[in-house]
Protein backbone atom coordinates (compact mmCIF):
# COMPACT_ATOMS: atom_id res chain seq x y z
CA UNK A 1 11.68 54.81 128.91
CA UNK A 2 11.25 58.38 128.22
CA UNK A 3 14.41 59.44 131.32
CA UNK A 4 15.87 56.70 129.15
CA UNK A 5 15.78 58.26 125.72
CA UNK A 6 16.74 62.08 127.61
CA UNK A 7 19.77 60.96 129.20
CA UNK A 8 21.04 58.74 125.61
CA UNK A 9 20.16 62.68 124.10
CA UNK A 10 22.19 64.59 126.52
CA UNK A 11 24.51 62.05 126.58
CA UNK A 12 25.01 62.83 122.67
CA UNK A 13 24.76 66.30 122.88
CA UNK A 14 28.09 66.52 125.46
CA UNK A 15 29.75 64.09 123.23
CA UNK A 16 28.99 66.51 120.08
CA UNK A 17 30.03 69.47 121.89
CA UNK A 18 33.38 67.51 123.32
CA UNK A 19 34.28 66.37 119.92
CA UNK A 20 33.72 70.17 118.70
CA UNK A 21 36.08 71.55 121.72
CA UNK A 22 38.32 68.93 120.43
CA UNK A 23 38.41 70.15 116.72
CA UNK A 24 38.73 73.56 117.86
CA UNK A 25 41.87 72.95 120.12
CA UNK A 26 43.37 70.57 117.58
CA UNK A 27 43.50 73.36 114.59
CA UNK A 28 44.08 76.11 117.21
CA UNK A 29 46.77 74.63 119.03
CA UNK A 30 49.61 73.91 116.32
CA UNK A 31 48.89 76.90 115.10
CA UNK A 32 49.68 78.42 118.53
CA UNK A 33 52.55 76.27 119.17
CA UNK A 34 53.88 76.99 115.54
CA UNK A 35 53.36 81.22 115.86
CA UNK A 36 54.98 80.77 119.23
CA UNK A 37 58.20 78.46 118.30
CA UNK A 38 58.47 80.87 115.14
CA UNK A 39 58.47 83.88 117.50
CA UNK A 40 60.54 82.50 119.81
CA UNK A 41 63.64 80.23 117.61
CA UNK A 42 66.49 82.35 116.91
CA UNK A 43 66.71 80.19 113.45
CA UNK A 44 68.00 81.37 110.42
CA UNK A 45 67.92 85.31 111.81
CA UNK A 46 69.33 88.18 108.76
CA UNK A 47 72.71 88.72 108.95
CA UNK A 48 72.33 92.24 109.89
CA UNK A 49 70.23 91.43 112.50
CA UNK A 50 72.99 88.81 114.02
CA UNK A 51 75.73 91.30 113.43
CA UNK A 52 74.11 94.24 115.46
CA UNK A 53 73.03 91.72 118.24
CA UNK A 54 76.90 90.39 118.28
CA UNK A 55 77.82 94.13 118.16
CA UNK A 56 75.53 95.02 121.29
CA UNK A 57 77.21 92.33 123.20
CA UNK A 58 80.60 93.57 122.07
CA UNK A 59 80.44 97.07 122.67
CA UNK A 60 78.27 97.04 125.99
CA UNK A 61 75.86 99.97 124.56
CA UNK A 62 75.95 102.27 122.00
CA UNK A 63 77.36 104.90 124.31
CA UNK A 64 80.48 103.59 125.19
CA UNK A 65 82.68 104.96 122.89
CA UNK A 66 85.27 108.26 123.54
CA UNK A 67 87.58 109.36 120.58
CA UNK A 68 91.28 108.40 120.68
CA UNK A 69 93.70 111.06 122.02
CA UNK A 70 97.03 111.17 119.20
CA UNK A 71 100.04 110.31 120.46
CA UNK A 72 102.38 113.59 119.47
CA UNK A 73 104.63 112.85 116.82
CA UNK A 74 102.93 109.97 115.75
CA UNK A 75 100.96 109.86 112.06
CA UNK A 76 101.62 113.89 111.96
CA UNK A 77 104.11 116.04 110.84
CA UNK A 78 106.49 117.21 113.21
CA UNK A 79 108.11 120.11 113.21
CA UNK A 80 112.16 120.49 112.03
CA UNK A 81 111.66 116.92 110.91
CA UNK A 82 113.32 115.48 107.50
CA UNK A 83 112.58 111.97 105.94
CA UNK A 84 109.62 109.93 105.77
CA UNK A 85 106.82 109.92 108.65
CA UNK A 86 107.01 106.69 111.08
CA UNK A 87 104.82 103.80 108.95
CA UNK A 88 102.41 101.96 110.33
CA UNK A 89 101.39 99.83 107.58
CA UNK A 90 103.17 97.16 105.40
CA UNK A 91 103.06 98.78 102.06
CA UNK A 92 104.58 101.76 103.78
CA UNK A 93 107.56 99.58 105.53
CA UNK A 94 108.15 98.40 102.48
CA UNK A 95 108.09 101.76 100.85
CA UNK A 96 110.51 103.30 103.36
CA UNK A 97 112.52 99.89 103.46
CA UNK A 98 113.19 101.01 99.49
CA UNK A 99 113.54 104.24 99.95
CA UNK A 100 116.31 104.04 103.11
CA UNK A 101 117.83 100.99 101.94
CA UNK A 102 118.07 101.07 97.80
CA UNK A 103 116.92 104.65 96.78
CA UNK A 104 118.94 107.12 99.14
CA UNK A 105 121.66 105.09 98.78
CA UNK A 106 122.28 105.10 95.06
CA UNK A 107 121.51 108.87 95.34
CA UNK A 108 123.97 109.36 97.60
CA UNK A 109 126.53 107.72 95.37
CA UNK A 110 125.43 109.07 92.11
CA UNK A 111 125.69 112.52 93.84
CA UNK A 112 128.96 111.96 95.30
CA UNK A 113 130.74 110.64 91.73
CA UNK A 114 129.39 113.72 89.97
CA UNK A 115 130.82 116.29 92.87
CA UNK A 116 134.21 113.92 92.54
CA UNK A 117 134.51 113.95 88.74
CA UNK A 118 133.62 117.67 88.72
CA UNK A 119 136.47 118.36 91.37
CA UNK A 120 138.63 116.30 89.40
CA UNK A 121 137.96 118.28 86.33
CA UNK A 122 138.45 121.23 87.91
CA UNK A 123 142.07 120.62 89.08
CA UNK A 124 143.24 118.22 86.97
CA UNK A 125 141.90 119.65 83.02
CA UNK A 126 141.85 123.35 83.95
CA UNK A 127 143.44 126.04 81.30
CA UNK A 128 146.53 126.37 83.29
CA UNK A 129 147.22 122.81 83.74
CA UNK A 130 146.28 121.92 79.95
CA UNK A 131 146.86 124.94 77.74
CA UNK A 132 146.33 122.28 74.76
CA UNK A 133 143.14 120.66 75.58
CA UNK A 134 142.87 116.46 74.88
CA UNK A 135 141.17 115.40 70.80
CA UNK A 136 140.51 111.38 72.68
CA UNK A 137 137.42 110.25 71.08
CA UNK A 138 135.64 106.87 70.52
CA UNK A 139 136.59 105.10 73.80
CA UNK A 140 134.95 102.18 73.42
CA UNK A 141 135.21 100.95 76.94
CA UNK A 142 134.26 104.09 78.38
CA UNK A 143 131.14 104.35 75.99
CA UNK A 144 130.28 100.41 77.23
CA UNK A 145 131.10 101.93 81.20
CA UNK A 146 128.43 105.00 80.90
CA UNK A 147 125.83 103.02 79.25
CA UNK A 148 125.96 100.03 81.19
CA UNK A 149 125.89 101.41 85.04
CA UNK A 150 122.90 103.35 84.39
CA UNK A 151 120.91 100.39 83.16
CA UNK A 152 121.79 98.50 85.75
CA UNK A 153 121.31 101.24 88.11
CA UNK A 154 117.86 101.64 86.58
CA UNK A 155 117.27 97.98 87.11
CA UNK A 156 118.22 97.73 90.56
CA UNK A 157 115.81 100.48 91.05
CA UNK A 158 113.03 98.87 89.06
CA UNK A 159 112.07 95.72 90.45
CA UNK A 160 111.33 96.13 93.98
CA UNK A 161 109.69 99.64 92.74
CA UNK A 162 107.33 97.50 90.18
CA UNK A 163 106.90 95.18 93.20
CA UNK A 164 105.63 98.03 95.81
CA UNK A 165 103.59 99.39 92.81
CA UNK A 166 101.94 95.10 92.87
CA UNK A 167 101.33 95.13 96.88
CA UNK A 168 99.72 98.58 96.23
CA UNK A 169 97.43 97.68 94.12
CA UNK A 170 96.34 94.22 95.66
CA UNK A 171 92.44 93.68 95.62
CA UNK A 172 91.03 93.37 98.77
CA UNK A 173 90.35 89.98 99.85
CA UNK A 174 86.37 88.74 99.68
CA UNK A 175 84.51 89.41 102.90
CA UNK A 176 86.21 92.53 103.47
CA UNK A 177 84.90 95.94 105.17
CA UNK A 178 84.36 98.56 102.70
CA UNK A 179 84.57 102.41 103.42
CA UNK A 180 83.28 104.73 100.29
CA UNK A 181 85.31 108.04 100.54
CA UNK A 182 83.90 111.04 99.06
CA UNK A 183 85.67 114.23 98.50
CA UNK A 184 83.55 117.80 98.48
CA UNK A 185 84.19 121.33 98.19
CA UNK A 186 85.86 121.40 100.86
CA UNK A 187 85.08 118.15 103.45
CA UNK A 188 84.99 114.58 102.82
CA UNK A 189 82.43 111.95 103.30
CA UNK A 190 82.93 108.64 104.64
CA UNK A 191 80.32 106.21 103.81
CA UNK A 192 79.76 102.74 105.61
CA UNK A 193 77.90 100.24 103.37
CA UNK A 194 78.61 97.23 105.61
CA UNK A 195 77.44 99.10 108.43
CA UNK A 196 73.96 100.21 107.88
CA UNK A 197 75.01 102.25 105.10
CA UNK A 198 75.40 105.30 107.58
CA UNK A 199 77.57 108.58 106.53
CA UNK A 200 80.12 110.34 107.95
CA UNK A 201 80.69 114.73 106.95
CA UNK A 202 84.13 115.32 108.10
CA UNK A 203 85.01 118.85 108.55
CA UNK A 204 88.29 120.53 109.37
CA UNK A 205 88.13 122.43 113.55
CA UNK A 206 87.79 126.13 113.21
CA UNK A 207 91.04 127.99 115.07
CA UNK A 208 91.10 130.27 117.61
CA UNK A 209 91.69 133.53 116.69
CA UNK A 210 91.38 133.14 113.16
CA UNK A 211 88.50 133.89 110.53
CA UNK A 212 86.09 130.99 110.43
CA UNK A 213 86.54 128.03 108.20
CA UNK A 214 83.17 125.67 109.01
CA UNK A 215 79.77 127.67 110.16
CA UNK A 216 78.96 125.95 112.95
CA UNK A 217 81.82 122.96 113.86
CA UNK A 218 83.98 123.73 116.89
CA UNK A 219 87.63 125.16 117.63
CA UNK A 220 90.37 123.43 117.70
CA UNK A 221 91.32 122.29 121.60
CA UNK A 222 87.71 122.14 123.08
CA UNK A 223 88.08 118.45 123.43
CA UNK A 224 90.82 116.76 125.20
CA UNK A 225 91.36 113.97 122.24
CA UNK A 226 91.73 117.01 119.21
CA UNK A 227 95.15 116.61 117.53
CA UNK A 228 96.79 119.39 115.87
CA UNK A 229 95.73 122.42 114.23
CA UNK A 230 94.95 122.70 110.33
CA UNK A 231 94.68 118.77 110.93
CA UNK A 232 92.11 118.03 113.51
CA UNK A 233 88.18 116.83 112.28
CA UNK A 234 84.77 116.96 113.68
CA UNK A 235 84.40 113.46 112.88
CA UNK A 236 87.30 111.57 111.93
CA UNK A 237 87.51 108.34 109.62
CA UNK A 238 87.21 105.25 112.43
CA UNK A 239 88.58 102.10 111.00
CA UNK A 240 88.96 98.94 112.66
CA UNK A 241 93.26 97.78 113.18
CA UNK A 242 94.80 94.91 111.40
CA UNK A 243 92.03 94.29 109.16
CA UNK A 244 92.21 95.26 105.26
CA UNK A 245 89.75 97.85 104.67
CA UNK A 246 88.57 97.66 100.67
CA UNK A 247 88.31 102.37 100.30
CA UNK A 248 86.55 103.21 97.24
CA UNK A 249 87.42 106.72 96.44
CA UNK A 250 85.61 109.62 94.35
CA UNK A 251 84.36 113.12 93.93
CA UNK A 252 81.37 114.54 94.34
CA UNK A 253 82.80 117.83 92.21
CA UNK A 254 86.24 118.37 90.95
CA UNK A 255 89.58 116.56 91.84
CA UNK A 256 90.83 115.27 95.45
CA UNK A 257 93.35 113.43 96.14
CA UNK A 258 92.67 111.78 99.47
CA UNK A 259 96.62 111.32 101.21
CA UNK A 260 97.80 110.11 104.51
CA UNK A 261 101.62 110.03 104.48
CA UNK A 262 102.27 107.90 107.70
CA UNK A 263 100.01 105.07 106.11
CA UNK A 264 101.42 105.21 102.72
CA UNK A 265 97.69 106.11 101.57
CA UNK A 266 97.26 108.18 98.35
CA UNK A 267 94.63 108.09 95.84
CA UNK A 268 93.01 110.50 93.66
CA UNK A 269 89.12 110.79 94.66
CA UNK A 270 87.89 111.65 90.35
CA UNK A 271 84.40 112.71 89.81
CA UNK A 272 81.82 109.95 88.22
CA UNK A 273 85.28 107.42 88.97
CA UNK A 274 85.76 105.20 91.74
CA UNK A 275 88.92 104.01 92.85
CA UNK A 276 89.89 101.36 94.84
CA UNK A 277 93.20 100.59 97.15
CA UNK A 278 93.38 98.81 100.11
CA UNK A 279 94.47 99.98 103.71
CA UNK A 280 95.79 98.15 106.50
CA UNK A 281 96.28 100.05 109.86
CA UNK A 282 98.66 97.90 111.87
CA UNK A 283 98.38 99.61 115.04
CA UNK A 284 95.77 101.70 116.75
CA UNK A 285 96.21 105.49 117.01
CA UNK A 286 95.21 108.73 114.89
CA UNK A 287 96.81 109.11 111.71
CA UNK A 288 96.31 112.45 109.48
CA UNK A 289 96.46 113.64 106.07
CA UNK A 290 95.33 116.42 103.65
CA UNK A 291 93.73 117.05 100.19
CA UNK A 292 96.54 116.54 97.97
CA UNK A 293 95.11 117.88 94.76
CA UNK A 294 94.46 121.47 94.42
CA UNK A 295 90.89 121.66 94.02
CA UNK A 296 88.98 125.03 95.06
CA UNK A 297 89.81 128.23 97.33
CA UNK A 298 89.77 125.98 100.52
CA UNK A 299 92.14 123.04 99.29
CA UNK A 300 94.37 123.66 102.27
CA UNK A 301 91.74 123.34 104.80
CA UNK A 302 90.40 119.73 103.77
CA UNK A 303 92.28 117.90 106.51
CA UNK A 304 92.21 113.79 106.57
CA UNK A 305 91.61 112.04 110.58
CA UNK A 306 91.58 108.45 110.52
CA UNK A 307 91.15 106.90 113.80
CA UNK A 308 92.25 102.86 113.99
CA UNK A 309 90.66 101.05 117.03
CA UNK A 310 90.58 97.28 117.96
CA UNK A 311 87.96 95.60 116.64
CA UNK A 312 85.58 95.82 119.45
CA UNK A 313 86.25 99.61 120.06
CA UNK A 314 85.49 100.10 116.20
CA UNK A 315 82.08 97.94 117.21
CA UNK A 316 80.99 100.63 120.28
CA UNK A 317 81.76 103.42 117.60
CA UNK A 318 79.55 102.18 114.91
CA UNK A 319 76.51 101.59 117.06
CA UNK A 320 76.67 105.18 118.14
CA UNK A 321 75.48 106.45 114.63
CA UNK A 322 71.30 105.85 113.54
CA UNK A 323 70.86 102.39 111.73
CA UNK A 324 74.73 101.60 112.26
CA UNK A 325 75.17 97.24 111.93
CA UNK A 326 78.17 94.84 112.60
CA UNK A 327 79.35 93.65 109.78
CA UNK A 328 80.15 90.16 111.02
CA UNK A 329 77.27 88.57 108.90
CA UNK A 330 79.12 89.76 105.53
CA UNK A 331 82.48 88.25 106.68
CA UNK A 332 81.24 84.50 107.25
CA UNK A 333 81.97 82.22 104.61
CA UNK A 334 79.23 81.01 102.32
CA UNK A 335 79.35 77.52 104.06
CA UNK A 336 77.78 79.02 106.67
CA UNK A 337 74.76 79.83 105.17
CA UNK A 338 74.04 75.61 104.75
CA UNK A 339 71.49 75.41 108.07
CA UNK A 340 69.39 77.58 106.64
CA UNK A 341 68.41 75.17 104.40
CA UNK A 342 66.14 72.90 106.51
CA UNK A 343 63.48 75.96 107.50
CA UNK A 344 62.57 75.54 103.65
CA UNK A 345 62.80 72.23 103.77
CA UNK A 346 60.31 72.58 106.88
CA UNK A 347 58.37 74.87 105.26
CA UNK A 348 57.71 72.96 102.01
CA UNK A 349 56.70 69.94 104.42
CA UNK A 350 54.30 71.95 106.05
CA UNK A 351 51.19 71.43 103.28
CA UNK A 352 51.96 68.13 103.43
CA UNK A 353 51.75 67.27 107.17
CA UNK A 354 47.95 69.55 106.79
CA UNK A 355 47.03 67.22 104.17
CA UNK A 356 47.68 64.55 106.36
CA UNK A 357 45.54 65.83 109.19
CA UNK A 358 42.79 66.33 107.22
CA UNK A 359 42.97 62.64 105.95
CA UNK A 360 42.75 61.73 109.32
């Protein structure tokens, strides 16, 4: 009787410490399995975070990318040249399509009337040829003649000029990559705000032989991608091609003006203003500007370099800089951001499936 009642005791005494095991492993295991799913589910991740992972994968390491070589003649001056620079955007097709096609046309005429009627004057109404000179006043179709053609001249000239001025001035469309441009005494600053929010000090290349411009930044022609002299950067503007880029311009002191001809690209950078245009680069290549507004001793050494490279290219370049992001989260539409709704929804069930448990 007494083996009897000490097995029944150890027999209870295993089944107390079972059920304990149990209740440890049943409120230790969730939470395992829970900390490990959470750990381990790529749900909902920031868009940052998804941009510089999609960036990694695009630009096969941050190391990958080497500055574009310019193509001579191509978004520079050249040398003996007259006209516009080659365009390569379509505001500034459109602005050399008016200026080829409308303006230098009607110049050419006006010009060539004046130089006729002149000539004409000249031999015709000269002192020898009309020793009494003409009293014709009040010609009332002649009056109509010289007031009308210039109007109409005027209007021709107008509308598609009041139209370039519209495509100008377009906003940028939502979801697209914004650059902050900064002008200094006497450098710019490009800012990325999409991109980690990085910065970019552009400074013009010191020339050989001459007095220094920039204390420590390079000469000209140490690298075998520098352009031009009195043009080439340190670190040039990198934009990505075919995409429109929102700039928003200003001045950290007195008055720039931040100009690149061959991308029909000027703006005035105003201090404690920012102003906004939109670029398109429509093919890839280095295209250069300058300061346009005088603004200090050093105006003419405040070079513009902007470099436009295919999207993936632009995605190498940005990782190279410290905290530098895709910005592929900021162009998906807000649609997308409709699954993240059931990790609240999971969430919010959560105190609700414990409650349960402890019913139980």
């Amino acid at each position: 009787m007494t083996f009897g009642k000490t097995i029944h005791g150890l027999r209870q005494g295993i089944g107390g410490l079972g059920l304990s095991v149990a209740a440890f492993l049943a409120a230790s295991v969730p939470a395992f399995a829970q900390g490990a799913a959470a750990s381990s589910a790529p749900a909902a991740p920031s868009p940052i975070a998804t941009g510089a992972a999609e960036g990694a994968a695009l630009a096969s390491g941050a190391g990958s990318y080497v500055p574009m070589k310019p193509v001579e003649g191509i978004g520079m001056p050249i040398d003996g040249a007259l006209g516009l620079q080659t365009q390569f955007s379509k505001t500034g097709e459109y602005g050399e399509w008016i200026h080829d096609i409308i303006l230098m046309p009607i110049i050419t005429a006006i010009c060539v009337l004046v130089l006729i009627l002149l000539a004409l004057i000249a031999v015709r109404f000269n002192r020898r040829r009309n020793p009494v000179a003409s009293k014709t006043s009040h010609n009332t179709l002649l009056e109509v003649v010289w007031t009308l053609v210039p109007v109409l001249i005027l209007i021709g000239i107008a509308v598609p000029s009041i139209d370039l001025i519209a495509k100008q001035y377009k906003p940028a469309p939502e979801g697209a990559l914004t650059i902050k441009v900064t002008g200094n005494q006497w450098f710019w600053t490009y800012g990325y705000p999409d991109n980690g929010d990085f910065e970019v000090i552009s400074n013009m290349l010191n020339i050989p032989g001459q007095p220094t411009i920039n204390n420590g930044v390079r000469e000209v022609g140490s690298k075998p991608w520098d352009g031009p002299s009195h043009l080439e950067v340190d670190n040039r503007m990198v934009v990505p091609v075919g995409e429109p880029i929102r700039l928003q311009i200003t001045a950290a002191d007195v008055i720039h003006s931040f100009a690149v001809p061959s991308l029909w690209f000027k703006l005035d950078a105003v201090p404690g203003r920012i102003n906004e245009k939109v670029l398109v680069v429509e093919k890839p290549g280095v295209y250069y500007g300058q300061c346009s507004e005088l603004c200090g001793a050093k105006h003419g050494y405040m070079p513009i370099a902007v470099e436009a490279l295919p999207r993936d290219k632009y995605n190498a370049w940005v990782l190279t800089h410290a905290g530098g992001t895709i910005d592929t989260g900021k162009k998906k539409p807000a649609a997308a951001a409709a699954p993240a709704a059931p990790a609240a929804d999971a969430s919010e069930a959560a105190p609700a499936a414990d409650a349960t448990a402890e019913a139980e």
